[in-house]
N, C-alpha and C. Protein backbone atom coordinates (compact mmCIF):
# COMPACT_ATOMS: atom_id res chain seq x y z
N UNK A 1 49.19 3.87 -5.41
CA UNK A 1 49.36 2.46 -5.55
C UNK A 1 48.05 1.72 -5.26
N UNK A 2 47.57 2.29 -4.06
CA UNK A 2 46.13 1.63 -3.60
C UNK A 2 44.98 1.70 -5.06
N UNK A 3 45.33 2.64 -5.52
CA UNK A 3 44.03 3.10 -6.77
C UNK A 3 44.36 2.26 -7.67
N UNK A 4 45.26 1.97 -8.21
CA UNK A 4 46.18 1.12 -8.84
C UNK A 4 45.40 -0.40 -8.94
N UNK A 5 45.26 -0.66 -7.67
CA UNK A 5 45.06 -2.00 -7.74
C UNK A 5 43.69 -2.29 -7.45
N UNK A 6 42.94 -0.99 -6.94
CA UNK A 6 41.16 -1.25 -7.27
C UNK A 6 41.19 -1.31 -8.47
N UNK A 7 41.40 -0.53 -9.09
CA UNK A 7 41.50 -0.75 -10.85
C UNK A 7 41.46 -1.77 -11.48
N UNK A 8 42.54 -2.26 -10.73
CA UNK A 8 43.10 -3.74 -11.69
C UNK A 8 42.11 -5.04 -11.12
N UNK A 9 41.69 -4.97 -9.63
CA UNK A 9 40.11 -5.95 -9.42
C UNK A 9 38.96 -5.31 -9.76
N UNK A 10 38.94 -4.14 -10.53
CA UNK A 10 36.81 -3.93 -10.77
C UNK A 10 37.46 -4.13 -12.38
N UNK A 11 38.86 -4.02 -12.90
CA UNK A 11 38.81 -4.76 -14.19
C UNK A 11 38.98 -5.70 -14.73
N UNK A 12 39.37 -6.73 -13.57
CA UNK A 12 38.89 -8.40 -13.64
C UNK A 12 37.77 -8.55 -13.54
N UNK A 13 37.19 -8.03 -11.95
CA UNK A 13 35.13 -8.00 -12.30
C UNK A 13 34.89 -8.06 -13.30
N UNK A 14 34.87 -6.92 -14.18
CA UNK A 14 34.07 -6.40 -15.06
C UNK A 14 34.05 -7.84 -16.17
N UNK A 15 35.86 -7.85 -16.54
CA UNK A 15 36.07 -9.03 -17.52
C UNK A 15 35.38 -10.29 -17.44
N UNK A 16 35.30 -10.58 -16.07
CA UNK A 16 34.76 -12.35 -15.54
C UNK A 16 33.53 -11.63 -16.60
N UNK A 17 32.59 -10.95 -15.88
CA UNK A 17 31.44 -10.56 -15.92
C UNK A 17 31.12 -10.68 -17.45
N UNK A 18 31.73 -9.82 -18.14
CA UNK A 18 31.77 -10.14 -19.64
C UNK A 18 32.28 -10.98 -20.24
N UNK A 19 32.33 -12.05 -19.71
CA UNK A 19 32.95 -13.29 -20.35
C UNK A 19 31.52 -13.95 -20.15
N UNK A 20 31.14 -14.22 -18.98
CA UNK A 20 30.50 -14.86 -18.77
C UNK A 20 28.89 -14.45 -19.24
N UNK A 21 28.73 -13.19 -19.67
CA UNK A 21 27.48 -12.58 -20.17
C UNK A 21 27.54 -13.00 -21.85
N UNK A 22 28.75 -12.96 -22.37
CA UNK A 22 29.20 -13.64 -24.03
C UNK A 22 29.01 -14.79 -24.25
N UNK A 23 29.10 -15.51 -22.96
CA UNK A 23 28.87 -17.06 -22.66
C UNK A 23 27.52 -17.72 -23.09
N UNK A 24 27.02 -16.83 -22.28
CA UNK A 24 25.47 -16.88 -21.60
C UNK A 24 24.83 -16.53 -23.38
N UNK A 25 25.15 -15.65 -24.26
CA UNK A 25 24.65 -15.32 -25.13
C UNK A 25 25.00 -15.82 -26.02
N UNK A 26 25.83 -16.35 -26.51
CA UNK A 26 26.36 -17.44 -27.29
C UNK A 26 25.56 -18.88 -27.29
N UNK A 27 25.37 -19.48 -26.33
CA UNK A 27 24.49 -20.29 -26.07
C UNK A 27 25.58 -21.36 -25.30
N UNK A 28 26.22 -21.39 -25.34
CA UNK A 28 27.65 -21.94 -24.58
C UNK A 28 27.62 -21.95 -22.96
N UNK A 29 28.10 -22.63 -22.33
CA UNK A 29 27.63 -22.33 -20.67
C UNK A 29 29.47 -22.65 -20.68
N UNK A 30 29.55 -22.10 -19.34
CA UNK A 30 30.90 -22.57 -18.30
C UNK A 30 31.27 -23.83 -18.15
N UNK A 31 32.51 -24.33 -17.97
CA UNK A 31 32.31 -25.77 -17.49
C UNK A 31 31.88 -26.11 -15.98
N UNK A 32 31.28 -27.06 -15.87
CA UNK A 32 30.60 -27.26 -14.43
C UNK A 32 29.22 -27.23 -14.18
N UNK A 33 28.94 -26.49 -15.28
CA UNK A 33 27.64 -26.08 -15.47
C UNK A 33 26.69 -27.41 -15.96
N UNK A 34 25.30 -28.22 -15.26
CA UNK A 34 25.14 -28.59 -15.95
C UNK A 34 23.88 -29.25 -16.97
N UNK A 35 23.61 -27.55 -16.89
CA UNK A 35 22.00 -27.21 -16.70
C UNK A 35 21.89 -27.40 -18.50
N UNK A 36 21.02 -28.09 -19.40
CA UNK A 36 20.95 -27.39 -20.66
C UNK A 36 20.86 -26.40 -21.32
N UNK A 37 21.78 -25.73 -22.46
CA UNK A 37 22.06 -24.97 -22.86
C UNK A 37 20.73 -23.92 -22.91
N UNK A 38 20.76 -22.68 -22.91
CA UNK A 38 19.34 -22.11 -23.09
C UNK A 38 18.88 -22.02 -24.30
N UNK A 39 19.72 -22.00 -25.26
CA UNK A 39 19.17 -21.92 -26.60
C UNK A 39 18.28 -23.74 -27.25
N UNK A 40 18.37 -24.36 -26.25
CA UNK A 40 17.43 -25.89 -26.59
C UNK A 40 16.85 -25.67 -25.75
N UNK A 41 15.03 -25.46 -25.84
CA UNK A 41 13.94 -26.05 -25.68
C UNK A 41 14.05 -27.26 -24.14
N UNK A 42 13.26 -26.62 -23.32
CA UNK A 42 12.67 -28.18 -22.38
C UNK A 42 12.01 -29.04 -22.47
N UNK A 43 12.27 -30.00 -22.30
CA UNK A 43 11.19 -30.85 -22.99
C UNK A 43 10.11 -31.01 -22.22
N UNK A 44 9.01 -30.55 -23.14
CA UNK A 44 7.72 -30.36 -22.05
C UNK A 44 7.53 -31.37 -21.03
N UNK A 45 6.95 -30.86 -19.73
CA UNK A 45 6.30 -32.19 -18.75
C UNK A 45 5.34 -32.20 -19.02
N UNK A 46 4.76 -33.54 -18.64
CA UNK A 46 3.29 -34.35 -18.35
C UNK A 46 2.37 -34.09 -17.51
N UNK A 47 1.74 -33.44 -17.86
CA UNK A 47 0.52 -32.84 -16.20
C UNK A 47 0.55 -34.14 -15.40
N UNK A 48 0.50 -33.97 -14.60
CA UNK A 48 -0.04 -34.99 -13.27
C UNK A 48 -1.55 -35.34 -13.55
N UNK A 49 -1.25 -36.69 -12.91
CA UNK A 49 -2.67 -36.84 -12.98
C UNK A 49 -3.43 -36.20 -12.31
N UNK A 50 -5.08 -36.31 -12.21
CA UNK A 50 -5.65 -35.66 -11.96
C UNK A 50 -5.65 -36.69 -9.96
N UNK A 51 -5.82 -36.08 -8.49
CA UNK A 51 -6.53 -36.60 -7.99
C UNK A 51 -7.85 -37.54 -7.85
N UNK A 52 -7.90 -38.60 -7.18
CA UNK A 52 -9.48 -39.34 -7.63
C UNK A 52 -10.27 -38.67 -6.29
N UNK A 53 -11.61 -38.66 -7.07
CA UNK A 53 -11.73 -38.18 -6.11
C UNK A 53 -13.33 -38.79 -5.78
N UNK A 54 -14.01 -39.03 -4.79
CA UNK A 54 -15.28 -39.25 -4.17
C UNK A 54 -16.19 -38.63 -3.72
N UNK A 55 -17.82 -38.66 -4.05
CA UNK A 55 -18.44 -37.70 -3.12
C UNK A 55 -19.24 -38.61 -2.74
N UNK A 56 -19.65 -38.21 -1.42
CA UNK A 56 -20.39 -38.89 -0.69
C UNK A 56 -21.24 -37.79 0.22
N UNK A 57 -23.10 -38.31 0.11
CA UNK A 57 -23.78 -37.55 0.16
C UNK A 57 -24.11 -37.25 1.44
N UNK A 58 -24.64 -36.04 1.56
CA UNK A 58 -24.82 -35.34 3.48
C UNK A 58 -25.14 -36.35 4.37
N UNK A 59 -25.93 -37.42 3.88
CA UNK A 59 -26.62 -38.07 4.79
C UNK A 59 -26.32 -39.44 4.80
N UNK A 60 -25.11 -39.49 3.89
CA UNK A 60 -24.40 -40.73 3.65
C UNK A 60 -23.12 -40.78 5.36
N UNK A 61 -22.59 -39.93 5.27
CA UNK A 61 -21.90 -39.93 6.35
C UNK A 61 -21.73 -38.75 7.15
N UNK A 62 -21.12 -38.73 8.32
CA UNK A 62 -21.35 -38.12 9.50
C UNK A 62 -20.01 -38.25 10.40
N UNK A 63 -19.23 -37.31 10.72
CA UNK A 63 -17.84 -37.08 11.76
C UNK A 63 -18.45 -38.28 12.77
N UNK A 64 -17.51 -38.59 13.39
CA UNK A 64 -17.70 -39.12 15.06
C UNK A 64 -17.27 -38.53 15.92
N UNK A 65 -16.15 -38.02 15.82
CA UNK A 65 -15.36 -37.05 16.64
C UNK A 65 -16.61 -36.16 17.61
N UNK A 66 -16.61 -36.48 18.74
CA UNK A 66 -17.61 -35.36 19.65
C UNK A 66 -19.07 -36.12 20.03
N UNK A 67 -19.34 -36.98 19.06
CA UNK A 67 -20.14 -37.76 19.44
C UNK A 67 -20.50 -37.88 20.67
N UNK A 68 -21.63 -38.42 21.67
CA UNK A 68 -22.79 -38.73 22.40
C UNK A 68 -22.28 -40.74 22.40
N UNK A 69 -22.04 -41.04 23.27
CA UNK A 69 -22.70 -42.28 23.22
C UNK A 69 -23.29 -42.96 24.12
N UNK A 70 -23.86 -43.43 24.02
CA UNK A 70 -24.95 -44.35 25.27
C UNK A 70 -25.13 -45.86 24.82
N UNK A 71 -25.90 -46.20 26.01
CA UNK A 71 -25.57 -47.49 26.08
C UNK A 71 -27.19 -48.00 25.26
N UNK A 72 -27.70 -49.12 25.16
CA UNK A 72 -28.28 -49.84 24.62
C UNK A 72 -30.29 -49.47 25.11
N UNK A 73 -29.67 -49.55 26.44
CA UNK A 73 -30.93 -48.66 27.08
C UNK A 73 -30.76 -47.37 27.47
N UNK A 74 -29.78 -46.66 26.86
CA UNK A 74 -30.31 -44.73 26.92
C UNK A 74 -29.33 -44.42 27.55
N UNK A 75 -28.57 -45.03 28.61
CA UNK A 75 -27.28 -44.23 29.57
C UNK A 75 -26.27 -43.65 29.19
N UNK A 76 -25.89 -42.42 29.46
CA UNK A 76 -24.76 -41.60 28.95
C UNK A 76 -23.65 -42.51 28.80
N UNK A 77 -22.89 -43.02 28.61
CA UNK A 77 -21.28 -43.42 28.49
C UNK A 77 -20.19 -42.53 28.00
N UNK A 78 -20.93 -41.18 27.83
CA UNK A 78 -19.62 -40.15 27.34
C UNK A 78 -19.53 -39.68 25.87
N UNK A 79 -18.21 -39.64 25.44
CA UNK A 79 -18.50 -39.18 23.90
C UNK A 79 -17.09 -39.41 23.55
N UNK A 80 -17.09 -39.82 22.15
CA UNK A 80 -15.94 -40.34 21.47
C UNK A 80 -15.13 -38.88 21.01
N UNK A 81 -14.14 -39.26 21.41
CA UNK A 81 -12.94 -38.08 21.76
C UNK A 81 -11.24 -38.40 20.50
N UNK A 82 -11.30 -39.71 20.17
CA UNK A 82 -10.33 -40.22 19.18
C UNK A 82 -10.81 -41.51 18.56
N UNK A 83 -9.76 -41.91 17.76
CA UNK A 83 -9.95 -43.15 16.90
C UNK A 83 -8.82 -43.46 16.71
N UNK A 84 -8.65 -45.22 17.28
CA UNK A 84 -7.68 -46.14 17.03
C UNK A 84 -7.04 -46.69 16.21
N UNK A 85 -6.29 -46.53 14.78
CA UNK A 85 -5.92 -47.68 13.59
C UNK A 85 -4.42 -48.18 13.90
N UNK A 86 -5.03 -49.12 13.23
CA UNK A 86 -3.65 -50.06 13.29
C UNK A 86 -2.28 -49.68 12.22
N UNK A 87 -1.79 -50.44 11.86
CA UNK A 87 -0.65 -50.07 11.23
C UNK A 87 -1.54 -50.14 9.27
N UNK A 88 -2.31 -50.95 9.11
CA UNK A 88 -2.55 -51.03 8.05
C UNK A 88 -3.56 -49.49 7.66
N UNK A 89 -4.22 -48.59 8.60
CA UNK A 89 -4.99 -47.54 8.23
C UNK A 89 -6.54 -48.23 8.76
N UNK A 90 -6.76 -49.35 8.95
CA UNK A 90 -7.79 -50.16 9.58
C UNK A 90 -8.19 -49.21 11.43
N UNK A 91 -9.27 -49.02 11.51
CA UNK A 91 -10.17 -48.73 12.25
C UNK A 91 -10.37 -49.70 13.18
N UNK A 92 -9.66 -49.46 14.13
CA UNK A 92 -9.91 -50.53 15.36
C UNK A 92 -10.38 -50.36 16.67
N UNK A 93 -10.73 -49.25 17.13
CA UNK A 93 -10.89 -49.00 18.43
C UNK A 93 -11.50 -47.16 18.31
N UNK A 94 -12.25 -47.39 19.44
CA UNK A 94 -12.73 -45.66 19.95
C UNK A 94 -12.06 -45.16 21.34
N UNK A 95 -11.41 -44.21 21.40
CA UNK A 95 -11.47 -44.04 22.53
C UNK A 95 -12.40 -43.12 22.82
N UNK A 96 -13.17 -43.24 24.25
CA UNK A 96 -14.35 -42.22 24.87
C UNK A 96 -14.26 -41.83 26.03
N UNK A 97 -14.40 -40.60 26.03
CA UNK A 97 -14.53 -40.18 27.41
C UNK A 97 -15.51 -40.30 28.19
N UNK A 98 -15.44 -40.55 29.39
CA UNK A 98 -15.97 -41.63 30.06
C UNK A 98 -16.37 -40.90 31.34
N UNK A 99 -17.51 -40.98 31.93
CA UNK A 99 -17.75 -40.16 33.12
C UNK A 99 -17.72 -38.92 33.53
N UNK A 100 -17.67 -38.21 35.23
CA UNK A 100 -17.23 -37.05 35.37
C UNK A 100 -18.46 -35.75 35.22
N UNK A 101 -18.14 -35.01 35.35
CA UNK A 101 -19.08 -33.87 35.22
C UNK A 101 -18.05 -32.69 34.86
N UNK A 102 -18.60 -32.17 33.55
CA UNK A 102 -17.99 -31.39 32.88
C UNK A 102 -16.66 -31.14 32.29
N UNK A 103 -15.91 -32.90 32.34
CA UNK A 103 -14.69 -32.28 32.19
C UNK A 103 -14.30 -32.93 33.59
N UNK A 104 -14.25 -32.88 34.39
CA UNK A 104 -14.12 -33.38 35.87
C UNK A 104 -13.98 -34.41 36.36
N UNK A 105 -13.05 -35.52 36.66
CA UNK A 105 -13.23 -36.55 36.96
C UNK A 105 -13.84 -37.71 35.89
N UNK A 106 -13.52 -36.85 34.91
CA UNK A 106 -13.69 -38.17 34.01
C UNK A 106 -12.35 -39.08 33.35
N UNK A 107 -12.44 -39.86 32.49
CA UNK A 107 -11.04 -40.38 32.61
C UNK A 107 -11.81 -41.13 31.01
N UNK A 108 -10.40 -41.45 30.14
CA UNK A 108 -10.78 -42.28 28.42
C UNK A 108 -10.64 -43.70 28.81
N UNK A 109 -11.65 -44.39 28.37
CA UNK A 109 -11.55 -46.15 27.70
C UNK A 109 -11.23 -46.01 26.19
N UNK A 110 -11.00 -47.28 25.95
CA UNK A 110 -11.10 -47.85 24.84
C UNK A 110 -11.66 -48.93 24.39
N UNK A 111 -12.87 -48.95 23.73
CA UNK A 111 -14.20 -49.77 23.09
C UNK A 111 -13.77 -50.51 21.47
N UNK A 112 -13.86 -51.31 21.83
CA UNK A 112 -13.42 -52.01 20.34
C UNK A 112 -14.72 -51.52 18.66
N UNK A 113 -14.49 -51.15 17.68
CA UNK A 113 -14.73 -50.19 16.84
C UNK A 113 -16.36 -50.71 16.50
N UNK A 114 -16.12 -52.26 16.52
CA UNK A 114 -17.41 -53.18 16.18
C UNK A 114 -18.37 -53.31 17.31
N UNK A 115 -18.21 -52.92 18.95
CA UNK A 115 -19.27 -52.30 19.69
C UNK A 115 -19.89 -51.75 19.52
N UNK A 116 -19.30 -50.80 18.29
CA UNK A 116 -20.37 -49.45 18.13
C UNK A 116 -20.94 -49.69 17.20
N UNK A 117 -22.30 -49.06 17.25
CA UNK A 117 -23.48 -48.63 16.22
C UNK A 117 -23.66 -47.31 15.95
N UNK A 118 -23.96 -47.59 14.53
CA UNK A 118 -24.19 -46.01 14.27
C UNK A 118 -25.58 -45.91 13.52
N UNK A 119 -26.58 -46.61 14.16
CA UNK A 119 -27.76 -46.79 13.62
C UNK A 119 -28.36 -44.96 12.72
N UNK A 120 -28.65 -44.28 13.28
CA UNK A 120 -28.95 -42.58 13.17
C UNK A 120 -28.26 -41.92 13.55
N UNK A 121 -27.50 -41.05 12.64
CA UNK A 121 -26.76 -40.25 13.27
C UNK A 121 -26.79 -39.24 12.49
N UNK A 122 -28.03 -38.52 11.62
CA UNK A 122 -28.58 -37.53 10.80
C UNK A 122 -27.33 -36.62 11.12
N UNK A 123 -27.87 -36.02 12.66
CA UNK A 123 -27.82 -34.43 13.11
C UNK A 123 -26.85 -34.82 14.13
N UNK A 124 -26.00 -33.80 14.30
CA UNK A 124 -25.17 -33.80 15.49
C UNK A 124 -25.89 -34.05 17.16
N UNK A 125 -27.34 -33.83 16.77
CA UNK A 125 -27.38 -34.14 18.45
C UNK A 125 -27.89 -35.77 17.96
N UNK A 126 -27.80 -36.76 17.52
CA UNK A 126 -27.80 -38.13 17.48
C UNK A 126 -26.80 -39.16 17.95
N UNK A 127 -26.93 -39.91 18.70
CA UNK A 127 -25.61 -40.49 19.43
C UNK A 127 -25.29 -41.65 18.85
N UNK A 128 -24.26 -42.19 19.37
CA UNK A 128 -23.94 -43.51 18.83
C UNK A 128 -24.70 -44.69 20.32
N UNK A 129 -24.40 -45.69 20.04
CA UNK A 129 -25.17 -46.82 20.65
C UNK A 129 -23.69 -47.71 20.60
N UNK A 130 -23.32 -48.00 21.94
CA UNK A 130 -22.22 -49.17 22.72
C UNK A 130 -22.71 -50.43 23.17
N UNK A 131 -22.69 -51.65 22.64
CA UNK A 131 -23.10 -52.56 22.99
C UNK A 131 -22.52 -52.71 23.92
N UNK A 132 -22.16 -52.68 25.45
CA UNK A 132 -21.41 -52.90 26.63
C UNK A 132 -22.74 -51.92 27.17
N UNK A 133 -22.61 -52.30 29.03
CA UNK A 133 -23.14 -51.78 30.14
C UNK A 133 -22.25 -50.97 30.46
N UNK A 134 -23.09 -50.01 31.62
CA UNK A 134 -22.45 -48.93 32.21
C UNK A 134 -21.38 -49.58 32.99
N UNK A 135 -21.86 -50.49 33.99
CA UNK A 135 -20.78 -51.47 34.41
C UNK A 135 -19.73 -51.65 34.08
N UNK A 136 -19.78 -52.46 32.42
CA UNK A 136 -18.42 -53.00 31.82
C UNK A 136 -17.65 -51.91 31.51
N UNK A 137 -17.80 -50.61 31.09
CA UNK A 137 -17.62 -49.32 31.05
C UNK A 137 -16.22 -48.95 32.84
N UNK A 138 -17.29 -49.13 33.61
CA UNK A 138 -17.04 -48.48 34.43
C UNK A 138 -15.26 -49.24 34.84
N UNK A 139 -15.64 -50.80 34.63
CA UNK A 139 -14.66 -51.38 34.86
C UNK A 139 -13.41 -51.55 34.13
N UNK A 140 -13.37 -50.66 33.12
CA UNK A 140 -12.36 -50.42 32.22
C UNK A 140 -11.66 -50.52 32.87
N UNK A 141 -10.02 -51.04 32.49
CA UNK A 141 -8.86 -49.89 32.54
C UNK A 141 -8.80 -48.47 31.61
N UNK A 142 -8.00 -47.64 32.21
CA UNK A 142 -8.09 -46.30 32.05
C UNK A 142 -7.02 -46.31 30.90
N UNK A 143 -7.55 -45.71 29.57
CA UNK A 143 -6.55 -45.07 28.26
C UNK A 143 -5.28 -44.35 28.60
N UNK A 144 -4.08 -44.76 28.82
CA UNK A 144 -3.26 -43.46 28.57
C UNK A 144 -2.27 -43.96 27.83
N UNK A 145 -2.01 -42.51 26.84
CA UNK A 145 -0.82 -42.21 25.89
C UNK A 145 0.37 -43.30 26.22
N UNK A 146 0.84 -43.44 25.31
CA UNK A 146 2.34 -44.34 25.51
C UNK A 146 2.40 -45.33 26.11
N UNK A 147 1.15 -46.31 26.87
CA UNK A 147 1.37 -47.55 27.35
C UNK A 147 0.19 -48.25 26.63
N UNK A 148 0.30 -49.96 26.80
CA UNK A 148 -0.36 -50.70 25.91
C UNK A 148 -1.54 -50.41 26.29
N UNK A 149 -2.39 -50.08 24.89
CA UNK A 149 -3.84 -50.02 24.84
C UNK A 149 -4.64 -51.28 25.09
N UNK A 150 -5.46 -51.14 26.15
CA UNK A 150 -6.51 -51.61 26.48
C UNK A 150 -7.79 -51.54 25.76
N UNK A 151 -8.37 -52.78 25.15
CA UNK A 151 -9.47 -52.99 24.12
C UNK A 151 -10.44 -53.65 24.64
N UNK A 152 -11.72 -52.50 25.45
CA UNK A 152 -12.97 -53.33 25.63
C UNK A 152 -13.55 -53.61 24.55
N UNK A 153 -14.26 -55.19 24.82
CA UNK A 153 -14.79 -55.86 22.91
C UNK A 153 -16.28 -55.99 24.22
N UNK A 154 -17.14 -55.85 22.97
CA UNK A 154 -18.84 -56.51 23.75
C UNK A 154 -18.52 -58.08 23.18
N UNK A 155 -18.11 -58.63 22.24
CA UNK A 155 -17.79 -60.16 22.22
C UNK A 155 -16.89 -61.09 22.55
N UNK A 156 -16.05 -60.18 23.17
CA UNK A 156 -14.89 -61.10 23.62
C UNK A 156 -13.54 -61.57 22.66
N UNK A 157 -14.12 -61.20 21.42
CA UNK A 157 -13.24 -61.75 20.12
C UNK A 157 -12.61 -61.37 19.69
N UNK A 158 -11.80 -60.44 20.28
CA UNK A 158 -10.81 -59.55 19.73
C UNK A 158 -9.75 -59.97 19.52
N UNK A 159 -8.98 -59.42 18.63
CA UNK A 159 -7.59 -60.12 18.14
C UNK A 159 -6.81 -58.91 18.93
N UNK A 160 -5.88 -59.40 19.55
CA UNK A 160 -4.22 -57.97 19.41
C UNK A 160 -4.05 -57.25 18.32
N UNK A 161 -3.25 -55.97 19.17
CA UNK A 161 -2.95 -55.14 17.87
C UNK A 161 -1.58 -55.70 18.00
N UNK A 162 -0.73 -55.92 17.02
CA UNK A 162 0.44 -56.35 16.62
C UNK A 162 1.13 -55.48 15.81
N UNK A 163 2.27 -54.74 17.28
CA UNK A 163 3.24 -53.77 16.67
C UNK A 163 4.26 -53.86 16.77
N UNK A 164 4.97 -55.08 16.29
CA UNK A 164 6.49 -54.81 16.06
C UNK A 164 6.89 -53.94 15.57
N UNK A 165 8.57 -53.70 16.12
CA UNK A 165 9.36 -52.82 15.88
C UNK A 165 9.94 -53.25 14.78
């Protein structure tokens, strides 16, 4: 009886199976199906456009990331470690690490973007130039993650960053 009735499900298998392979070759699909028939053609796609794209020459620009910066008369102030934008993709702020020895006791500000100069900055050992003193530096408040950023300006003219929710 048991043999009986494998029989009778590997000869429904088989049937679905060949129904649906007659289907398939016919050019006819299942209902539900509702992919176009295979025997019509796709209608070709449109390449994508191409990317635009820009070059800009070795000595045209230069990373900041790692940067050197000093102050106006030569003093270390550290080295730019991130970069600030606003909601529009706009460039507003550096943060730099600030003091310390090696890693040690140093702690990040944040310098408003238009302090900085980037008079020469060929070669990686060329620094940037902070219009602010070691002083105004020193007297930062201290950068940290997740609370409102603090924006030292050398002019005073700074607007808010404005981040509504």
């Amino acid at each position: 009886m048991r043999a009986k009735r494998r029989f009778a499900w590997l000869a429904i298998a088989v049937a679905g199976f060949t129904a649906v392979a007659a289907l398939a070759a016919d050019g006819t699909l299942p209902a539900g199906d509702n992919s176009p028939p295979s025997n019509t053609p796709a209608a070709p796609k449109e390449p994508a456009p191409p990317p635009s794209v820009t070059v800009i020459g070795a000595r045209d620009a230069h990373g900041v990331l790692g940067r050197d910066v000093r102050s106006p008369t030569g003093e270390n102030m550290g080295h730019i470690v991130d970069i600030i934008v606003d909601r529009s993709g706009s460039v507003r702020a550096a943060v730099i690490d600030f003091g310390g020895f090696l890693g040690v006791g140093s702690r990040k500000i944040v310098v408003d973007w238009s302090a900085l100069h980037f008079g020469q900055i060929a070669s990686k050992s060329d620094s940037i130039t902070l219009e602010l003193t070691k002083d105004q530096v020193t007297a930062a408040p201290e950068y940290k993650e997740d609370t409102p950023v603090v924006v030292l300006g050398a002019s005073g003219s700074l607007q808010p960053l404005q981040f509504n929710p």
